[in-house]
Protein backbone atom coordinates (compact mmCIF):
# COMPACT_ATOMS: atom_id res chain seq x y z
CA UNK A 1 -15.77 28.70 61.16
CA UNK A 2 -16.61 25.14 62.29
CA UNK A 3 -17.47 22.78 59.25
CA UNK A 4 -18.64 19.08 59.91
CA UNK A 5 -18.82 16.72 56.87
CA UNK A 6 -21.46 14.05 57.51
CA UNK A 7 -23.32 11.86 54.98
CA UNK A 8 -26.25 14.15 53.77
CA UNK A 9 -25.48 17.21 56.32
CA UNK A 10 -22.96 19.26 56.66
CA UNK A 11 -22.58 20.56 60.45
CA UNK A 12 -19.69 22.55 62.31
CA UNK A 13 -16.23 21.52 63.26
CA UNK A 14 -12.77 23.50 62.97
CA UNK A 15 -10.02 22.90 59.99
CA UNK A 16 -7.24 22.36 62.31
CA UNK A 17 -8.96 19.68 64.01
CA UNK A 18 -10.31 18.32 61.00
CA UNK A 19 -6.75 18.50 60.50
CA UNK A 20 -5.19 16.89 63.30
CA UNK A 21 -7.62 14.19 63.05
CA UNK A 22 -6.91 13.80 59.54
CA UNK A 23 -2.63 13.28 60.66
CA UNK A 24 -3.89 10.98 63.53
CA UNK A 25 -4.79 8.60 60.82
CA UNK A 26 -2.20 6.04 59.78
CA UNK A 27 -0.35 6.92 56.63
CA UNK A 28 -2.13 3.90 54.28
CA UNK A 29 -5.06 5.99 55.10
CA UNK A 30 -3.64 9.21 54.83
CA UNK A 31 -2.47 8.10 51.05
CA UNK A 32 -5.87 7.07 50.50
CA UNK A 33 -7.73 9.47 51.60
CA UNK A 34 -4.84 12.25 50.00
CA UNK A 35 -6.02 10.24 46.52
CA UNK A 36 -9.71 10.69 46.55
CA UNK A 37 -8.78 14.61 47.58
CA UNK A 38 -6.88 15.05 44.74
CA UNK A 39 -9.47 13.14 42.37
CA UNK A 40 -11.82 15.29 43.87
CA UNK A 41 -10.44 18.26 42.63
CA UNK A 42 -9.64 16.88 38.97
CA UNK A 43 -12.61 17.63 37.35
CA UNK A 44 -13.51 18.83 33.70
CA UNK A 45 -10.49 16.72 31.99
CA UNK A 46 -10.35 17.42 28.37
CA UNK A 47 -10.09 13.43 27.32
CA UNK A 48 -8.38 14.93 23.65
CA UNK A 49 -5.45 15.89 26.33
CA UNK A 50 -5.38 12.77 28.14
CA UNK A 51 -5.12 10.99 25.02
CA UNK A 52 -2.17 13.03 23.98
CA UNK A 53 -0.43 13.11 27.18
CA UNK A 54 -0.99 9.67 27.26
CA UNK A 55 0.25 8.29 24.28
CA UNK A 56 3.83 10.79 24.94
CA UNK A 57 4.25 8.29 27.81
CA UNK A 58 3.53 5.71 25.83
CA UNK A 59 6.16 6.72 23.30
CA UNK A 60 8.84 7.69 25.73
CA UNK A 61 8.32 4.64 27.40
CA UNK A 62 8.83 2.66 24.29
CA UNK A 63 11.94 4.95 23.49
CA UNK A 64 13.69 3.93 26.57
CA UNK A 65 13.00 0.41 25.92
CA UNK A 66 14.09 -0.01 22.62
CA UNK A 67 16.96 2.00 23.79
CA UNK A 68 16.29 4.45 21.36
CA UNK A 69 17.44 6.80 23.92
CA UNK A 70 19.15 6.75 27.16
CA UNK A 71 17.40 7.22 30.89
CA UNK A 72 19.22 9.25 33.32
CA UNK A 73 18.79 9.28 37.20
CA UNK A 74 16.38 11.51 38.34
CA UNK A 75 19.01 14.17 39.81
CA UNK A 76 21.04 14.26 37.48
CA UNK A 77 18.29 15.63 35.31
CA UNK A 78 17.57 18.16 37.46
CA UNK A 79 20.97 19.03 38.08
CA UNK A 80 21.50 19.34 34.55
CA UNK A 81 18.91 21.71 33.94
CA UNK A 82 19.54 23.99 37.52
CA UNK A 83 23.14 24.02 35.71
CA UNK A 84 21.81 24.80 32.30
CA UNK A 85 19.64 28.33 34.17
CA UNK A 86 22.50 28.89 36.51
CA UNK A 87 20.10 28.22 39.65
């Protein structure tokens, strides 16, 4: 199936070339347009769980600078907890 995306109509045009014209692109507009795909798709956000999530980062954030506790590189971390379920 051929699907073309035009203001106001949709016509016919194949995914892989949509594809392949999408990777033609240069990447500053590959990152772009990746972004308004992926705000595309976030939809129905429940704002109590924004809040929440976002004052945790808040807090965390304010932990580490207060050096309330202690950062560790990123794969450390994740060796850390591969070690700790023996992947």
């Amino acid at each position: 199936m051929e699907v073309w995306l035009t203001p106001g109509k949709i016509s016919m045009i194949s995914l892989d070339r949509l594809t392949a014209e999408i990777l033609s692109l240069p990447s500053a507009s590959r990152a772009i347009l990746a972004d308004k795909l992926i705000e595309s798709l976030e939809f129905d956000i429940d704002t109590d769980i924004q809040s929440a999530w976002s004052s945790e980062a808040k807090k965390r954030r304010d932990e580490v600078r207060d050096g309330s506790v202690r950062a560790i590189p990123g794969d450390d971390a994740l060796a850390q907890v591969r070690n700790s379920i023996d992947l």
